[in-house]
N, C-alpha and C. Protein backbone atom coordinates (compact mmCIF):
# COMPACT_ATOMS: atom_id res chain seq x y z
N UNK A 1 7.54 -5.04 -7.38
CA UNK A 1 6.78 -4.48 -6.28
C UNK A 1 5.32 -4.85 -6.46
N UNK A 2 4.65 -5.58 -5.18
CA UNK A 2 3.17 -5.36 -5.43
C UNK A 2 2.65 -4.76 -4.35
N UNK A 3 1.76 -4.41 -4.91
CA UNK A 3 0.58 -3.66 -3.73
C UNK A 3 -0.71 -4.51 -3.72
N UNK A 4 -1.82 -3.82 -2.43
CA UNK A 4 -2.96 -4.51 -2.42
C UNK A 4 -3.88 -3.36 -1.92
N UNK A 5 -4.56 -2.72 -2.87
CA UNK A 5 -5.10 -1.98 -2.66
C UNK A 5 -6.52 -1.37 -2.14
N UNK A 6 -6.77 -0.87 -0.64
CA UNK A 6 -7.96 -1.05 -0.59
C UNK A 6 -8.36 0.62 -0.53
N UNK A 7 -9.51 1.08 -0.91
CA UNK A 7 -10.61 2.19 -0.66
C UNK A 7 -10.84 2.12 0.98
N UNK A 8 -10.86 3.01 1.80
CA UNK A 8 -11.18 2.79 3.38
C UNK A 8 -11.92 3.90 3.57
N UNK A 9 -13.21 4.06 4.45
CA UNK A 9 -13.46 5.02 5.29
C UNK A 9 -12.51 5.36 6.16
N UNK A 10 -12.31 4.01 7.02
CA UNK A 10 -10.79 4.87 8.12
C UNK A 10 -10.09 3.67 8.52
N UNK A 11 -9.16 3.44 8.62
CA UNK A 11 -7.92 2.79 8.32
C UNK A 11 -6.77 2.86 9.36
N UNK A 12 -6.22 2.41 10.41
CA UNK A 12 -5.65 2.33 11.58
C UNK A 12 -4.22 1.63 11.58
N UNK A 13 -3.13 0.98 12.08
CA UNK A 13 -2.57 0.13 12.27
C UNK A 13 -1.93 0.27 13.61
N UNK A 14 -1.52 -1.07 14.40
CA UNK A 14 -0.90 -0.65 15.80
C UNK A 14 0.07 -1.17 16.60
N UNK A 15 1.17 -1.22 16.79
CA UNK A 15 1.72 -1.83 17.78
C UNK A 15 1.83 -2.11 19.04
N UNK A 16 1.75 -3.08 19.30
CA UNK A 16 1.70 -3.48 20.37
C UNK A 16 0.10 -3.05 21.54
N UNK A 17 -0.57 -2.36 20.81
CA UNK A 17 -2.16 -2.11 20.64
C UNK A 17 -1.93 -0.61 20.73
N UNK A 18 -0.89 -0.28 20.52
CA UNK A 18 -0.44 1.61 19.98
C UNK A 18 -0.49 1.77 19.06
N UNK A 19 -1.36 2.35 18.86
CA UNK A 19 -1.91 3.18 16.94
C UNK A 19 -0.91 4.34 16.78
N UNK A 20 -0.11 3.42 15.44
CA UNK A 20 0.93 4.06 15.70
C UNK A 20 0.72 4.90 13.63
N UNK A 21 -0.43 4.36 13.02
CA UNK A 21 -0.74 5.15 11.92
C UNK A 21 -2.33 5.40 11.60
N UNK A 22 -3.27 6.33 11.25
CA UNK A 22 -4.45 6.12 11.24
C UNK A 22 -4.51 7.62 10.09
N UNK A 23 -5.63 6.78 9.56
CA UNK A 23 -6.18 7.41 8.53
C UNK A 23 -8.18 7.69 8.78
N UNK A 24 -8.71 8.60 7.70
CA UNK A 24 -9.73 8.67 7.60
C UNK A 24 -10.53 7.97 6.35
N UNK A 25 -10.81 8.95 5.52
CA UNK A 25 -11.52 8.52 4.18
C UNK A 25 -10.10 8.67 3.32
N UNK A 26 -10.00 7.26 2.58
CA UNK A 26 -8.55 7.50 1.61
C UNK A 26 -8.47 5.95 1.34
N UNK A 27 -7.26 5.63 1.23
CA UNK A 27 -6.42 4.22 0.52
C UNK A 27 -5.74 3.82 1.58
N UNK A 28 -5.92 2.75 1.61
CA UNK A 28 -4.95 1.53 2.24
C UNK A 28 -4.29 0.52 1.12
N UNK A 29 -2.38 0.80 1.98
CA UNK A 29 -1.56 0.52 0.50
C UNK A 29 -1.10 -0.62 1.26
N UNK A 30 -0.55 -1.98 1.48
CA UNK A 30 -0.23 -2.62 1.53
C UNK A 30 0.60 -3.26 0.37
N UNK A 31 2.06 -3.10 0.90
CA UNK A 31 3.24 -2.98 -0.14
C UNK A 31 4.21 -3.99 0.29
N UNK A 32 4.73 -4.82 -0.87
CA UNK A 32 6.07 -5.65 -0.92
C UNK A 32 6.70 -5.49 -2.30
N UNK A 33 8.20 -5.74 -1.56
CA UNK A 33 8.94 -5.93 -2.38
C UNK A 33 9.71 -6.78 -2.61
N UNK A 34 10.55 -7.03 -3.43
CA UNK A 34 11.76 -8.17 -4.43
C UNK A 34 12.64 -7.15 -4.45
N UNK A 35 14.04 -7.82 -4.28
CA UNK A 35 15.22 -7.56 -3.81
C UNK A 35 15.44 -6.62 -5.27
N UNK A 36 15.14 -6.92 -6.34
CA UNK A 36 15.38 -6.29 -7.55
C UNK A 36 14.46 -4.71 -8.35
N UNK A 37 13.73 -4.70 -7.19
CA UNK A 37 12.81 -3.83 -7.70
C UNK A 37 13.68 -1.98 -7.24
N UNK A 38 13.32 -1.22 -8.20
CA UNK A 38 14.23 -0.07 -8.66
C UNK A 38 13.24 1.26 -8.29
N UNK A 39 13.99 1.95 -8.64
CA UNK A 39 13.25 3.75 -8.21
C UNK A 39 12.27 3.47 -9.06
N UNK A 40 12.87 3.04 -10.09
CA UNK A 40 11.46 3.26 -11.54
C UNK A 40 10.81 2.50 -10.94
N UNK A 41 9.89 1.53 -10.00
CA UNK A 41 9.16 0.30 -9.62
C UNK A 41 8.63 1.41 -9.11
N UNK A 42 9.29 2.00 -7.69
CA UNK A 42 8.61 2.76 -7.03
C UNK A 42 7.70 3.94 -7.63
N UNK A 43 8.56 4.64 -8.25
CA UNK A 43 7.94 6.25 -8.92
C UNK A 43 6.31 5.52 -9.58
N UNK A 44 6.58 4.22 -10.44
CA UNK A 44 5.61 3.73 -11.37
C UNK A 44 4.91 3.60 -10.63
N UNK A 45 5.00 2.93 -9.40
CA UNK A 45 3.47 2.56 -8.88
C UNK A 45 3.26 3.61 -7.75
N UNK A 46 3.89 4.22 -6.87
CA UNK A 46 3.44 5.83 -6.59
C UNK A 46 2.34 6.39 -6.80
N UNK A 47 3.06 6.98 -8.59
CA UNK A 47 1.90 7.45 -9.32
C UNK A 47 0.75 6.65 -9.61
N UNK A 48 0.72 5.54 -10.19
CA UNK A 48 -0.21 4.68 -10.20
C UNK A 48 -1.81 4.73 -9.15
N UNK A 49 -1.02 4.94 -7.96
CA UNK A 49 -1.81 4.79 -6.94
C UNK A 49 -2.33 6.15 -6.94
N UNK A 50 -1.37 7.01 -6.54
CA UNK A 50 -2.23 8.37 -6.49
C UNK A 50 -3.12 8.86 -8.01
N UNK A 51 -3.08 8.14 -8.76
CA UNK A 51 -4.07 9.04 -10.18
C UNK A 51 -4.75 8.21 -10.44
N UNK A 52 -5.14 6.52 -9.69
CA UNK A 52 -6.13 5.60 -9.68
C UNK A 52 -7.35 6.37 -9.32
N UNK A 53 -8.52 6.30 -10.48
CA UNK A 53 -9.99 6.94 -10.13
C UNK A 53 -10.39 5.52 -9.18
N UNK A 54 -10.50 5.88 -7.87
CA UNK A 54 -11.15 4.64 -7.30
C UNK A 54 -12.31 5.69 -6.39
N UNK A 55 -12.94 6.99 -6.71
CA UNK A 55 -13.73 7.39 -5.47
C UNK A 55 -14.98 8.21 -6.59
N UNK A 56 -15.62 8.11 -6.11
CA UNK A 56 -17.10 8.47 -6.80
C UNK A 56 -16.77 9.84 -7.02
N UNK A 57 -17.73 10.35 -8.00
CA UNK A 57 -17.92 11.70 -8.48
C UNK A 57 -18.92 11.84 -8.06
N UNK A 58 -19.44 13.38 -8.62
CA UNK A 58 -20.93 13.61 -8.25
C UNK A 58 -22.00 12.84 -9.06
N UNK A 59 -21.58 11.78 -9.87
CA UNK A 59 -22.67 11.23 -10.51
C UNK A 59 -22.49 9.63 -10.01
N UNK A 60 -21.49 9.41 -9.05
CA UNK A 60 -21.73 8.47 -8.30
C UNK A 60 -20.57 7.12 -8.96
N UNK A 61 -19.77 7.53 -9.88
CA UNK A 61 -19.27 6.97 -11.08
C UNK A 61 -17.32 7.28 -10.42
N UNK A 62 -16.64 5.79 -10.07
CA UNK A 62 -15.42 6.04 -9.55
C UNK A 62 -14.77 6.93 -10.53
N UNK A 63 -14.30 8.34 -10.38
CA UNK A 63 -13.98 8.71 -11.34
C UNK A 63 -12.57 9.50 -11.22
N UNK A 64 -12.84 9.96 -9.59
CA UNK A 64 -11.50 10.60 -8.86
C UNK A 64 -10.81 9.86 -8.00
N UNK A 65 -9.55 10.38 -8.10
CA UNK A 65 -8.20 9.84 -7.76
C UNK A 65 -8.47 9.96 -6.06
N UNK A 66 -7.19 9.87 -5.27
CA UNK A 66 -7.86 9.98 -3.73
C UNK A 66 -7.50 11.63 -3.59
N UNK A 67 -6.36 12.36 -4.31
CA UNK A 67 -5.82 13.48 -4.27
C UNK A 67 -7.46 14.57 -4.67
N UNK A 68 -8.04 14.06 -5.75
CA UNK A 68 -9.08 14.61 -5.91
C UNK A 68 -10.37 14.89 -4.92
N UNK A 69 -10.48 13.94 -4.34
CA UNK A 69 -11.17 13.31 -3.37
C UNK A 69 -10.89 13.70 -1.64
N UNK A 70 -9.51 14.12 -1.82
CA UNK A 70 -9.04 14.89 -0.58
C UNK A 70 -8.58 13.97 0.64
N UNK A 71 -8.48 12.43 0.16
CA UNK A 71 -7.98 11.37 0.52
C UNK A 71 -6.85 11.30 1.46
N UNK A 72 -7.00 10.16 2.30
CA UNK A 72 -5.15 9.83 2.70
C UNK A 72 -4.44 8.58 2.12
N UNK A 73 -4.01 8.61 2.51
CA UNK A 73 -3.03 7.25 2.39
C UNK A 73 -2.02 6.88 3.51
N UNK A 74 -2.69 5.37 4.39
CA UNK A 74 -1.68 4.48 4.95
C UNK A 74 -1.13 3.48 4.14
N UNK A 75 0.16 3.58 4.79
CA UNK A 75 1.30 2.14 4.10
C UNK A 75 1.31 1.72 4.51
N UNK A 76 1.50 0.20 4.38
CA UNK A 76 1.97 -0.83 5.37
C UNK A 76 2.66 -1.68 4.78
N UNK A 77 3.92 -2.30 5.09
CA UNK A 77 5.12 -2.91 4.42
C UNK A 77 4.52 -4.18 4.47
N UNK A 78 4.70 -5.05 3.50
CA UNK A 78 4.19 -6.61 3.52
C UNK A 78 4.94 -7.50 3.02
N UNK A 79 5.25 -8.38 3.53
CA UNK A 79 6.62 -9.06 2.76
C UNK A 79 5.16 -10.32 2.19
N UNK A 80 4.49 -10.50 2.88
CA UNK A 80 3.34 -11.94 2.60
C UNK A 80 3.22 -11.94 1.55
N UNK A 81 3.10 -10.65 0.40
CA UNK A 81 2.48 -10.12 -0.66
C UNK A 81 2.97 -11.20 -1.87
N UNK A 82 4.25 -11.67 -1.27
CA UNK A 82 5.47 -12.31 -2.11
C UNK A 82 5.39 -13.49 -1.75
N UNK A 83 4.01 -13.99 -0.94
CA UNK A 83 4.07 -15.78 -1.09
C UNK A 83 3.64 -16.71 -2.13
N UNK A 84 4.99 -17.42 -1.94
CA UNK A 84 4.53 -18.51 -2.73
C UNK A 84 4.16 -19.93 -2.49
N UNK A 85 2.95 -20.68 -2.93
CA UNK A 85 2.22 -21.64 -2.41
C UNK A 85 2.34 -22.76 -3.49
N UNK A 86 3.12 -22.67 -4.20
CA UNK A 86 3.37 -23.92 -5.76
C UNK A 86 3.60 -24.97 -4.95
N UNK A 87 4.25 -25.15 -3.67
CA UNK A 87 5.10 -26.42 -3.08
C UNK A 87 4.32 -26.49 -2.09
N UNK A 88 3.93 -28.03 -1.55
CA UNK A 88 3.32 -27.96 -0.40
C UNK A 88 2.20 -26.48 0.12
N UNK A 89 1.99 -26.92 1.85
CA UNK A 89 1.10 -26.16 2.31
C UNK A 89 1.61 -24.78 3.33
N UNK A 90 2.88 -25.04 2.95
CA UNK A 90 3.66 -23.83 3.95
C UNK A 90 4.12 -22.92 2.85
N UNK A 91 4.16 -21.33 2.88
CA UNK A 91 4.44 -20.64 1.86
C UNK A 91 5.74 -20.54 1.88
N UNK A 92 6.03 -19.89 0.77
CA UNK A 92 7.77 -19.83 0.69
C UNK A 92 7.82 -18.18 -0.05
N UNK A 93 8.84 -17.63 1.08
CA UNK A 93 8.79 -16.26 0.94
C UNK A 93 10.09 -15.61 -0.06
N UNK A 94 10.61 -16.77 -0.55
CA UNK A 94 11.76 -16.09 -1.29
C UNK A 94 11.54 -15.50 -1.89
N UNK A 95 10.82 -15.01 -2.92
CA UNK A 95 10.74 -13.95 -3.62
C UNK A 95 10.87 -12.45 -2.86
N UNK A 96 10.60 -12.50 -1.55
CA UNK A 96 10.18 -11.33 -1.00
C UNK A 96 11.69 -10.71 -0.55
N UNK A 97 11.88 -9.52 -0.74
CA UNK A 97 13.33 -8.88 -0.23
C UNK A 97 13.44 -9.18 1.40
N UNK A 98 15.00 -9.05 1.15
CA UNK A 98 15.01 -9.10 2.82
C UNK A 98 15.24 -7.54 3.44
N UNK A 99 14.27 -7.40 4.66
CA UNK A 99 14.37 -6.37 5.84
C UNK A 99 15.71 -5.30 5.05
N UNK A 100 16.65 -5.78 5.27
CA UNK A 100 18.09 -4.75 5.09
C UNK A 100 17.84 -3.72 3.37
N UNK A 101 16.66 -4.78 2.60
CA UNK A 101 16.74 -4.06 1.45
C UNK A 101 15.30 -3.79 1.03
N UNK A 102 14.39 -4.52 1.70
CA UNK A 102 12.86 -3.38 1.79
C UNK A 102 12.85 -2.67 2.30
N UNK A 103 13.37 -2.64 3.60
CA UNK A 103 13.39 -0.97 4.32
C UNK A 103 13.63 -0.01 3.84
N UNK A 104 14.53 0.64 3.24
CA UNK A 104 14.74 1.46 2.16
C UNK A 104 13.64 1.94 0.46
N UNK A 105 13.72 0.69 0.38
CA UNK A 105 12.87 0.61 -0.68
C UNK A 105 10.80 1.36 0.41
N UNK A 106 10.73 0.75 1.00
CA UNK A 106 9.29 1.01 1.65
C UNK A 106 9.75 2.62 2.27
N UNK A 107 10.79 3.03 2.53
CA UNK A 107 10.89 4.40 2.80
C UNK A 107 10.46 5.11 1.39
N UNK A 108 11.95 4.89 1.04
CA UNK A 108 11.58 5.49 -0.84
C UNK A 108 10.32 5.54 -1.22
N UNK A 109 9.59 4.58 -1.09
CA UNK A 109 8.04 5.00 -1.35
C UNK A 109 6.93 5.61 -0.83
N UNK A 110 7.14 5.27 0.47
CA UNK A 110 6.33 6.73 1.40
C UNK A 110 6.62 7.90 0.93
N UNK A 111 8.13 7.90 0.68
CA UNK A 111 8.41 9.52 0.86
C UNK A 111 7.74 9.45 -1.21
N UNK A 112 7.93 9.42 -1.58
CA UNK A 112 7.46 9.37 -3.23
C UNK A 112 5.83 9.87 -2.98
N UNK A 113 5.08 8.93 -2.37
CA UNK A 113 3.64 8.86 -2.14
C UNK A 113 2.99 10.12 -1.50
N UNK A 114 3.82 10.66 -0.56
CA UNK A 114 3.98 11.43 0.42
C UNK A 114 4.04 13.33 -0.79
N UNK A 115 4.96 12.75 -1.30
CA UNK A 115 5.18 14.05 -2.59
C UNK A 115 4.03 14.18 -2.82
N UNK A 116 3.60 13.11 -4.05
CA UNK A 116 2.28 12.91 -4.71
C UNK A 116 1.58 13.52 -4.38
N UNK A 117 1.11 12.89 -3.12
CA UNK A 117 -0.25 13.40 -2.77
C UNK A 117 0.23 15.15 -1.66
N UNK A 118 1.13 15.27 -1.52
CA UNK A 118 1.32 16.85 -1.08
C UNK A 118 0.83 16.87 0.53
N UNK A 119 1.01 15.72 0.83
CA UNK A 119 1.13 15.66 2.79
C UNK A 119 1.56 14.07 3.08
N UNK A 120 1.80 14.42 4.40
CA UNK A 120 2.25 13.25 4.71
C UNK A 120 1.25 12.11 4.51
N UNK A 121 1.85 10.65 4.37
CA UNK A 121 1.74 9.23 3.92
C UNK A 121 1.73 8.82 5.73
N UNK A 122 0.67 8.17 6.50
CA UNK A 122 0.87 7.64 7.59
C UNK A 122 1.43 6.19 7.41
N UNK A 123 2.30 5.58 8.37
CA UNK A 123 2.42 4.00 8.37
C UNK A 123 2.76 3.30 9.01
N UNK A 124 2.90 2.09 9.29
CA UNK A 124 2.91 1.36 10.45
C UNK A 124 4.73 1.56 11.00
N UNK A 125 4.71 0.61 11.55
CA UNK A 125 6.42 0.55 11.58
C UNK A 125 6.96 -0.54 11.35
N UNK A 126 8.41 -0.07 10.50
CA UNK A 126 8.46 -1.44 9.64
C UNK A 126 9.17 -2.91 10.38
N UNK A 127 8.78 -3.76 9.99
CA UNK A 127 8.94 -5.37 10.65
C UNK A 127 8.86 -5.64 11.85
N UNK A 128 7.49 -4.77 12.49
CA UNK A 128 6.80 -4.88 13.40
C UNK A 128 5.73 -6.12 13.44
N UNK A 129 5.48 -6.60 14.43
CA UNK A 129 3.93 -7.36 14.18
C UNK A 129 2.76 -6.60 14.19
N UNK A 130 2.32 -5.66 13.46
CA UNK A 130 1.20 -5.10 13.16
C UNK A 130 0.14 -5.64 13.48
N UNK A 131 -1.00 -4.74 14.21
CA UNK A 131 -2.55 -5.06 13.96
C UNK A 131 -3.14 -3.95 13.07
N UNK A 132 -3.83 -4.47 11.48
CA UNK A 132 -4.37 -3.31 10.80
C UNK A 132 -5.73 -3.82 11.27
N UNK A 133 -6.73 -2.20 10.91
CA UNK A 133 -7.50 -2.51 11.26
C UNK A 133 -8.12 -1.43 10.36
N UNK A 134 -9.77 -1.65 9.51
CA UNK A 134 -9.93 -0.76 8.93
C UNK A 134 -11.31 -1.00 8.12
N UNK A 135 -12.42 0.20 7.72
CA UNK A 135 -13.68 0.04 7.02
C UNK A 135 -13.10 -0.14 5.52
N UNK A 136 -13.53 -1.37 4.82
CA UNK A 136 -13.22 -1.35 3.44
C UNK A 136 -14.84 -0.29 2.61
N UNK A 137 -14.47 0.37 1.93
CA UNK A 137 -15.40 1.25 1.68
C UNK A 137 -15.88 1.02 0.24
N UNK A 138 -16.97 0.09 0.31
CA UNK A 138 -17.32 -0.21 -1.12
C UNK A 138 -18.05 -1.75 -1.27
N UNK A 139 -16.90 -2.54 -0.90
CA UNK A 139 -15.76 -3.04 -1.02
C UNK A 139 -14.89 -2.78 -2.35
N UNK A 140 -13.70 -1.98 -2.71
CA UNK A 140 -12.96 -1.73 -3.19
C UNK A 140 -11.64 -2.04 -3.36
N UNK A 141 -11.12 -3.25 -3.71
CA UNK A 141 -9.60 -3.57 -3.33
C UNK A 141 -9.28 -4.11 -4.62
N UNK A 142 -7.95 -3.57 -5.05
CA UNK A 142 -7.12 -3.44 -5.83
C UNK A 142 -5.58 -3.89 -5.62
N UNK A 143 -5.61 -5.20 -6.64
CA UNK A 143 -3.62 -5.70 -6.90
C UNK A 143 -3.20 -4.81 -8.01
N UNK A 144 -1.73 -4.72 -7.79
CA UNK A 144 -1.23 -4.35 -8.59
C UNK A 144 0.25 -4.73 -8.56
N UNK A 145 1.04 -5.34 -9.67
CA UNK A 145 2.61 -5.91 -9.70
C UNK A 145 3.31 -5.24 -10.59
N UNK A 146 4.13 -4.39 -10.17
CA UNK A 146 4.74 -3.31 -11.11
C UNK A 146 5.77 -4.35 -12.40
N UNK A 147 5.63 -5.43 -12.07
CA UNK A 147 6.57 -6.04 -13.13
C UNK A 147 5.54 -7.05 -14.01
N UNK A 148 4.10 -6.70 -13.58
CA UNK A 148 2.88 -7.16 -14.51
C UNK A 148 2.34 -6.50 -14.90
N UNK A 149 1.99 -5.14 -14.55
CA UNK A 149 1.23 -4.50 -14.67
C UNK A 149 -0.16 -4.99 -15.85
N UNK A 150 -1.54 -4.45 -14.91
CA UNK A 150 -2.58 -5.08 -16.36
C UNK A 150 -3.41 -4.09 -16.54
């Protein structure tokens, strides 16, 4: 599983130009997966995300989590996350699960994320053509590959 993690003032996504998830001050999760990735992938990076100090303290120093911080969190399913560019100039998405077995998996993790942080997880809809749209707040953005972790 990877993610791409950004810090947002406010954070949107929409179909078909229907904002169909929106956030305020919090995280923008942009998530893929591999056909092989497990509960433990999910739970690991879940937590990961929610106990990441990415938001200032009172001394101005990233020190709180977004839960601390009083944060949200949008998802957004990404299969791109999983391109690969070794060959030629066209990517190659095999690594990335297919629809029938990220869907599940990108549920499983809302609802995980959703625990965590103790309210609902907003998110786009999945294998939609999405428009995100959103203030990066900092600039703050964060990878993370649950089968690299660094």
């Amino acid at each position: 599983m990877r993610v791409v993690i950004q810090r947002v003032k406010e954070a949107s996504v929409a179909v078909d130009r229907q904002i169909c998830g929106k956030i305020e001050s919090g995280l923008l999760v942009l998530a893929g997966f591999e056909a092989d990735d497990s509960a433990a992938d999910l739970d690991w990076m879940a937590g990961k995300i929610i106990r990441l100090r990415l938001f200032a303290d009172e001394n101005g120093v990233m020190n709180r989590s977004v839960v601390e911080a009083g944060g949200e969190i949008l998802a957004v399913s990404q299969f791109t996350l999983y391109a690969s560019v070794k060959k030629g100039n066209r990517p190659s998405w095999n690594r990335a699960a297919r629809g029938d077995v990220s869907q599940p998996l990108f549920e499983q993790f809302v609802a995980k994320l959703s625990a965590d942080l103790g309210r609902p997880v907003a998110t786009g809809i999945f294998g939609a053509d999405m428009a995100v749209s959103l203030v990066n707040d900092g600039p703050v953005t964060v990878t993370i590959d649950s089968k690299a972790p660094e």
